[in-house]
N, C-alpha and C. Protein backbone atom coordinates (compact mmCIF):
# COMPACT_ATOMS: atom_id res chain seq x y z
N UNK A 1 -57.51 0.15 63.82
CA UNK A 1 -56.94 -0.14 62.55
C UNK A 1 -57.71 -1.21 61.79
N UNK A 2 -58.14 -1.73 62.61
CA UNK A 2 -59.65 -2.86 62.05
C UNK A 2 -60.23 -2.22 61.03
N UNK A 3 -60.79 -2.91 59.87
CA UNK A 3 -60.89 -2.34 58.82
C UNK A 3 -60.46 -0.97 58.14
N UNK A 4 -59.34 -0.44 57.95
CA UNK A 4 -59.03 0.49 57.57
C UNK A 4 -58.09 0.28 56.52
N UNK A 5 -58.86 0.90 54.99
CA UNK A 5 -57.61 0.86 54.39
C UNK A 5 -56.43 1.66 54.28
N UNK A 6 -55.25 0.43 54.47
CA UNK A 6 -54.17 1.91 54.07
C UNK A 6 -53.33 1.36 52.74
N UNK A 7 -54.21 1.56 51.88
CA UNK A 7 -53.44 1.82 50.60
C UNK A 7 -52.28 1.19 50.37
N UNK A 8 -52.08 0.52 50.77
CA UNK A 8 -50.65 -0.23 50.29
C UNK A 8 -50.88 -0.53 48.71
N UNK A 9 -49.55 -0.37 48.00
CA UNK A 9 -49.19 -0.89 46.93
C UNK A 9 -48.31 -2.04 46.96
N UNK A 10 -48.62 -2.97 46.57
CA UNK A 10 -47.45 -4.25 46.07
C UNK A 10 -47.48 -4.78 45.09
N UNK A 11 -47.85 -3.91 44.05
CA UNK A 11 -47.64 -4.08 42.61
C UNK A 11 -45.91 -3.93 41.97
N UNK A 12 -45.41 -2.96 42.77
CA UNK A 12 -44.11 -2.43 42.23
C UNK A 12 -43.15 -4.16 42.24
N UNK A 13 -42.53 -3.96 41.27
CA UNK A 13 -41.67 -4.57 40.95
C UNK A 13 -39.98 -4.36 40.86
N UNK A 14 -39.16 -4.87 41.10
CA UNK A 14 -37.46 -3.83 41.59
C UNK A 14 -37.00 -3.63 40.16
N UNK A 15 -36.47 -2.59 39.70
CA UNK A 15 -36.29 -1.94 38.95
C UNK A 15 -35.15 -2.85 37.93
N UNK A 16 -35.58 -3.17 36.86
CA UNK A 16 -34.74 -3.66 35.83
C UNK A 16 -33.56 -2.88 35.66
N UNK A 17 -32.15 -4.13 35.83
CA UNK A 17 -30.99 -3.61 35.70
C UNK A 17 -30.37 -4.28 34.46
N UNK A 18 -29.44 -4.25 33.87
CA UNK A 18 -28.29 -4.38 32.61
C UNK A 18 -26.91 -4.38 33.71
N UNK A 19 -26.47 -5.27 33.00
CA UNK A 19 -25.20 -6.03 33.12
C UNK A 19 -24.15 -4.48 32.94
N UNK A 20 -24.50 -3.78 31.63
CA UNK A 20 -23.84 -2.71 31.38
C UNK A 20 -23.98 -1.50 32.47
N UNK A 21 -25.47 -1.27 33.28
CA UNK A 21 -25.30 -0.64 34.69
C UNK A 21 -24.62 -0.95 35.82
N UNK A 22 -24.39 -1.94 35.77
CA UNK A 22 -23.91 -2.52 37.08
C UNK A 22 -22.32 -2.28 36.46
N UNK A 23 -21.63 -2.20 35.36
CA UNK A 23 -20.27 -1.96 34.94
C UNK A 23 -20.23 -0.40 35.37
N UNK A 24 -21.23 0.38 34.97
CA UNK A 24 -20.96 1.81 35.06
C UNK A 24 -21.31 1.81 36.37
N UNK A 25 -22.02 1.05 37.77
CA UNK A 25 -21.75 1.91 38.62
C UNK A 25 -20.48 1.26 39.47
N UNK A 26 -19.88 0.46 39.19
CA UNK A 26 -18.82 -0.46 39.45
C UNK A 26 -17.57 0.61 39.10
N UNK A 27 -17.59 1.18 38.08
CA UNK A 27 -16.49 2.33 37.58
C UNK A 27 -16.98 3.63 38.49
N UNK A 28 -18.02 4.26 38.22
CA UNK A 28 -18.22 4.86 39.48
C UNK A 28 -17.56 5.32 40.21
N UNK A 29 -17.73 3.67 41.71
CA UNK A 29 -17.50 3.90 42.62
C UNK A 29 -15.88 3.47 42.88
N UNK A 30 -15.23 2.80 41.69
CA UNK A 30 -13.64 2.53 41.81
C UNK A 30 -12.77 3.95 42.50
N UNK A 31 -12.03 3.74 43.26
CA UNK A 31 -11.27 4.55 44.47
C UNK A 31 -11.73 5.51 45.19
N UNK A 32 -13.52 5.08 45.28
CA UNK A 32 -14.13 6.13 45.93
C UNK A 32 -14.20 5.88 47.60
N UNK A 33 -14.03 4.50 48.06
CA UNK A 33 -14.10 4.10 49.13
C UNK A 33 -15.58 3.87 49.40
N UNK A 34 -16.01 4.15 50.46
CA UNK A 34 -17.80 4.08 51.00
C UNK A 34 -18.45 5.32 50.37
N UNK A 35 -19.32 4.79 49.52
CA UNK A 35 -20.32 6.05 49.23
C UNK A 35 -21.42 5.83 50.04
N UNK A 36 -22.36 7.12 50.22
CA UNK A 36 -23.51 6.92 50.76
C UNK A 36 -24.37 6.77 49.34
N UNK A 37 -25.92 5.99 49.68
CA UNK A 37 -26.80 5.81 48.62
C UNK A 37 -27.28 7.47 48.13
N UNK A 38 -26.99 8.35 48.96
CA UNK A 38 -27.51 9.75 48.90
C UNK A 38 -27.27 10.47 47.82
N UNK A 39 -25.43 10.10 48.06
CA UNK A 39 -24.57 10.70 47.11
C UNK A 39 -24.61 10.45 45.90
N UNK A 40 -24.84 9.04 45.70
CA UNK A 40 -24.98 8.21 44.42
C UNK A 40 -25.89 8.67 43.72
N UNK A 41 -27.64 8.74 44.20
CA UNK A 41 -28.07 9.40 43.79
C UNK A 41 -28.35 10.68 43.44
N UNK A 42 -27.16 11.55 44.21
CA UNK A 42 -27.06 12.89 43.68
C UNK A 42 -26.41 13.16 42.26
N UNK A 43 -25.27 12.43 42.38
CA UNK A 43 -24.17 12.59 41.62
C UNK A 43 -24.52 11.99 40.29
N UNK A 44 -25.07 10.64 40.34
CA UNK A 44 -24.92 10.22 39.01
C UNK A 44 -26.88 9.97 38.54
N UNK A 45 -27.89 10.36 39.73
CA UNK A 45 -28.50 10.91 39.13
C UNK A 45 -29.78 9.45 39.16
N UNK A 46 -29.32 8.54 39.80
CA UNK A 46 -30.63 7.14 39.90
C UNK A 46 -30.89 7.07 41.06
N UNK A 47 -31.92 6.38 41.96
CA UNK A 47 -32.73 6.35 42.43
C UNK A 47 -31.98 5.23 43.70
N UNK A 48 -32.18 5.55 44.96
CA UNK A 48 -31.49 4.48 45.55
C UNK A 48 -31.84 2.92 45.67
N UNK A 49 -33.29 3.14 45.34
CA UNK A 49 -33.67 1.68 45.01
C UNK A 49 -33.25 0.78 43.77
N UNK A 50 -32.71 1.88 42.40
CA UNK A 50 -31.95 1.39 41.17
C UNK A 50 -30.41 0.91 42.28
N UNK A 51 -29.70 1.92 42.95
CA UNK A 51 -28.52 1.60 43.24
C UNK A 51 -28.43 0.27 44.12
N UNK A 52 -29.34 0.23 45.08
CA UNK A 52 -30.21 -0.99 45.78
C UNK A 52 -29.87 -2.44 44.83
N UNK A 53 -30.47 -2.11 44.01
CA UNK A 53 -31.06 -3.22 42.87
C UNK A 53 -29.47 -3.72 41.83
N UNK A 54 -28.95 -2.38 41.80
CA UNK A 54 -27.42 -2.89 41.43
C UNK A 54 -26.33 -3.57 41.69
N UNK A 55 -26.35 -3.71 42.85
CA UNK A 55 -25.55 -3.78 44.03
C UNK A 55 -25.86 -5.75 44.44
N UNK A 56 -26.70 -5.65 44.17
CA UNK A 56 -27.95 -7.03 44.37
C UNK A 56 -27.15 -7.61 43.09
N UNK A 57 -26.82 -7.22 42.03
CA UNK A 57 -26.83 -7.76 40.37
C UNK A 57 -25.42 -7.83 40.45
N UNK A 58 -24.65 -7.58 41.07
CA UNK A 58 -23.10 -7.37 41.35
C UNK A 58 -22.28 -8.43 41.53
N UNK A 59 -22.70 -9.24 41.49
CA UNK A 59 -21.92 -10.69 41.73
C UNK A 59 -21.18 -10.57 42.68
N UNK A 60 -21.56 -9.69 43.55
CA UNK A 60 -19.85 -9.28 45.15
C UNK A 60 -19.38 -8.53 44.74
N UNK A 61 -19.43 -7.98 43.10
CA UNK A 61 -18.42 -6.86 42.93
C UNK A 61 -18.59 -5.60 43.99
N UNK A 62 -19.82 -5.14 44.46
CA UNK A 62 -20.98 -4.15 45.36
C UNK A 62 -20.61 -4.35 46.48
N UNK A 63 -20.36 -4.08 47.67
CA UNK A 63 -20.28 -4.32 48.65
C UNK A 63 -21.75 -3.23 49.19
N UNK A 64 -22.30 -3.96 50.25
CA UNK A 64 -23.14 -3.02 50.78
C UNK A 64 -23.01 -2.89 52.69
N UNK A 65 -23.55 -1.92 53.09
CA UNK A 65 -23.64 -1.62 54.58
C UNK A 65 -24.09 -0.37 54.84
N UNK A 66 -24.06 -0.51 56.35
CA UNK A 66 -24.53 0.93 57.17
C UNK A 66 -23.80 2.12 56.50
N UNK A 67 -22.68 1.92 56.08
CA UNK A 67 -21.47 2.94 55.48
C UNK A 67 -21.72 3.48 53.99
N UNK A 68 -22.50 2.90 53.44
CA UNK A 68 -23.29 2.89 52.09
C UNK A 68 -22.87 1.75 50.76
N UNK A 69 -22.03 1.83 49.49
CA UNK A 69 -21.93 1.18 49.02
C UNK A 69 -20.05 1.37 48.31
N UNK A 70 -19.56 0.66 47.95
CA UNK A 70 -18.03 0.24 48.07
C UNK A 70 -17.83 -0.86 47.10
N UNK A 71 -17.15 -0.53 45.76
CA UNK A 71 -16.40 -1.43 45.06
C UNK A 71 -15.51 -2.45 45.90
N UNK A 72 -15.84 -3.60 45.65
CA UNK A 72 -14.54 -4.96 46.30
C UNK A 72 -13.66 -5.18 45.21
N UNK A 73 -12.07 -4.45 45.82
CA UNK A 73 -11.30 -4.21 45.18
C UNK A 73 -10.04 -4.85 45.97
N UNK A 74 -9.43 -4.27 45.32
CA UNK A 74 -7.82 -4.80 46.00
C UNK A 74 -7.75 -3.97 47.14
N UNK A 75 -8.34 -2.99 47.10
CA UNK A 75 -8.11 -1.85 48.57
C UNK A 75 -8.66 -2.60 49.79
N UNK A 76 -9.82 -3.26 49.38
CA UNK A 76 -10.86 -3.65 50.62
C UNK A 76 -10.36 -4.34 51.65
N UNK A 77 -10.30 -4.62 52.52
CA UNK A 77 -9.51 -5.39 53.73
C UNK A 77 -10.55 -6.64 53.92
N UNK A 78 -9.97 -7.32 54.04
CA UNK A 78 -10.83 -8.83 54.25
C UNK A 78 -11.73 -8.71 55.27
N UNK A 79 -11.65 -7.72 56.15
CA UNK A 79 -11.91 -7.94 57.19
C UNK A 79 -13.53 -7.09 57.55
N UNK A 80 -13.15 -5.95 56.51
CA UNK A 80 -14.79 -4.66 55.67
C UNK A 80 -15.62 -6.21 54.80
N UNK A 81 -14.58 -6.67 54.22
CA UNK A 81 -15.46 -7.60 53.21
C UNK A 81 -16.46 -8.55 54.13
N UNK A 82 -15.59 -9.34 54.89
CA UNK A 82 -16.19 -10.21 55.88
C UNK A 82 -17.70 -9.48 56.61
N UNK A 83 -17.06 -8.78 57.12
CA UNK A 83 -18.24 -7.48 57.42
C UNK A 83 -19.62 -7.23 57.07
N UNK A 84 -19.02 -6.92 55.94
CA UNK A 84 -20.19 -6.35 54.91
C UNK A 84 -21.48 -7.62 54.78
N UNK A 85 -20.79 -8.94 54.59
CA UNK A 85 -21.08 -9.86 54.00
C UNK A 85 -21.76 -10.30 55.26
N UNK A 86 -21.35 -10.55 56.17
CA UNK A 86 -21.67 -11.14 57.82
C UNK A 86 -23.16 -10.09 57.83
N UNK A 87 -23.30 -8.95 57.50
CA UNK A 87 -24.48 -7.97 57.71
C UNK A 87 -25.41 -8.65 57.05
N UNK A 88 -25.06 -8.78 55.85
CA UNK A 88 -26.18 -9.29 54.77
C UNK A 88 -26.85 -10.38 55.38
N UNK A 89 -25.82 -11.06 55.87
CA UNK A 89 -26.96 -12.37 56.32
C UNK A 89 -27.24 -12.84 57.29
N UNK A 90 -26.96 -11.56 58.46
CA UNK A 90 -27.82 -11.90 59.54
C UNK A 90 -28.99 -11.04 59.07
N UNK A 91 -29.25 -9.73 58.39
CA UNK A 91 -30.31 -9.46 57.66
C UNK A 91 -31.32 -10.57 57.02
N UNK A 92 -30.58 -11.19 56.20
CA UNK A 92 -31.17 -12.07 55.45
C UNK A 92 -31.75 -13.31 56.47
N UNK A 93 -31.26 -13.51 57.39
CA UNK A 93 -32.09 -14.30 58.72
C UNK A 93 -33.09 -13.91 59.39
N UNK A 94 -32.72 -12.76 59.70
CA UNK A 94 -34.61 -12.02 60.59
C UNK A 94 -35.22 -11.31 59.27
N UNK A 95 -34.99 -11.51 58.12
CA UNK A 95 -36.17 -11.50 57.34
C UNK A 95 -37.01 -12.97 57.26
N UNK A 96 -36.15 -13.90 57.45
CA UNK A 96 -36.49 -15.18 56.97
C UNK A 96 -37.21 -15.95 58.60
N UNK A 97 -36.49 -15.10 59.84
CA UNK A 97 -37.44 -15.56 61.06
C UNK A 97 -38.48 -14.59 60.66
N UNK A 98 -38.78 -13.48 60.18
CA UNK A 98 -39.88 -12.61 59.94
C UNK A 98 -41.07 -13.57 59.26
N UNK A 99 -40.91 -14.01 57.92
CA UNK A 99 -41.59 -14.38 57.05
C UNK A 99 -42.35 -15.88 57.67
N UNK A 100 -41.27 -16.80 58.41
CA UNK A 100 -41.95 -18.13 59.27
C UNK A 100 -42.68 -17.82 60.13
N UNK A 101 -42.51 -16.46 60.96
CA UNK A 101 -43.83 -16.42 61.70
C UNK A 101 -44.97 -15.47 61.07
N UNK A 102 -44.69 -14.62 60.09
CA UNK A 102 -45.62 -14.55 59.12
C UNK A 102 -46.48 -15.75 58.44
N UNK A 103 -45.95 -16.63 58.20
CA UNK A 103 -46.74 -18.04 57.55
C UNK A 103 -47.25 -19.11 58.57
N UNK A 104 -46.75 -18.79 59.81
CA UNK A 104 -47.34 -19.66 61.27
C UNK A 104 -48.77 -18.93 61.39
N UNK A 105 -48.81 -17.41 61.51
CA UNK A 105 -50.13 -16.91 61.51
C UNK A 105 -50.78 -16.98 60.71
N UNK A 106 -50.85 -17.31 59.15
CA UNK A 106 -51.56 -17.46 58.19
C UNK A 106 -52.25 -19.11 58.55
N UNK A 107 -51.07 -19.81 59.07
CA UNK A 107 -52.09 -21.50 58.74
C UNK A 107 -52.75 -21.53 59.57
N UNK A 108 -52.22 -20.70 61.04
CA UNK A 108 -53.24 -20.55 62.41
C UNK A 108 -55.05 -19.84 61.78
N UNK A 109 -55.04 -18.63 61.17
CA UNK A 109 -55.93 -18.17 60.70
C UNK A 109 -56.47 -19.20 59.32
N UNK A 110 -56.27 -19.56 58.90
CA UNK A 110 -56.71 -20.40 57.86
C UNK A 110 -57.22 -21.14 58.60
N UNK A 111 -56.51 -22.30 59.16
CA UNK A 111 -58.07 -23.47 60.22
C UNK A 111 -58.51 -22.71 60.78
N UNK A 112 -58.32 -21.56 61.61
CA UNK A 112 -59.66 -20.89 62.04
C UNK A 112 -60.41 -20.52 61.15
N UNK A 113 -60.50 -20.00 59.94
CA UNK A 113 -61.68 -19.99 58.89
C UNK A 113 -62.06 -20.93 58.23
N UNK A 114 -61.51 -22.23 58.10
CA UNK A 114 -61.64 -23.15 56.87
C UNK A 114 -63.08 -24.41 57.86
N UNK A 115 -64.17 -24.15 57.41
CA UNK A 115 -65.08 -25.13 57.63
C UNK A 115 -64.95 -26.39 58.55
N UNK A 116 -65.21 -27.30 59.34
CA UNK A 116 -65.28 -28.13 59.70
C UNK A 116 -65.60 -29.20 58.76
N UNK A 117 -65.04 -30.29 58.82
CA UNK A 117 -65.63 -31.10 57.57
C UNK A 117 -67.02 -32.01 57.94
């Protein structure tokens, strides 16, 4: 894999949302219970990385998980909410142990390239 390119792109940027999308998919998904991202994008026709990106813009209104995505409503049980929320951020932790030993190997490789003074 030593010198080989593989094309990666990391130009993309996450898809610009409106306050007014995140209302329409908030109505949506009202008494739908768990949608999958599948469905969402079947049905109403965006991209799961838009629904992704909505859900993110949701102020908590979004609930997300393995189960797909879920208005937080009066239906929700504290206990799905807790849930949902508890996922996010042990996610949001082994991205964040991901990225520190991502940046441990960068300063390791950096004094190994950076000159002797």
């Amino acid at each position: 894999m030593t010198g080989e390119n593989l094309e990666l792109d990391f130009s993309h940027r996450p898809p610009q949302v409106s306050a007014n999308q995140v209302d329409a998919l908030c109505a949506y998904l009202a008494g739908k219970g768990w949608v999958k991202a599948a469905t969402i994008e079947a049905e109403i026709e965006i991209s799961e990385r838009r629904v992704r990106r909505l859900a993110e813009r949701s102020d908590g209104r979004i609930l997300s998980g393995q189960k797909g995505y879920r208005l937080f409503d009066a239906s929700v049980s504290l206990e799905e909410a807790d849930h949902a929320a508890n996922w996010l951020i042990a996610q949001g932790k082994t991205m964040i142990r991901r990225g520190v030993a991502i940046r441990r190997r960068f300063h390791q490789f950096a004094r190994e390239r950076t000159p002797a003074a």
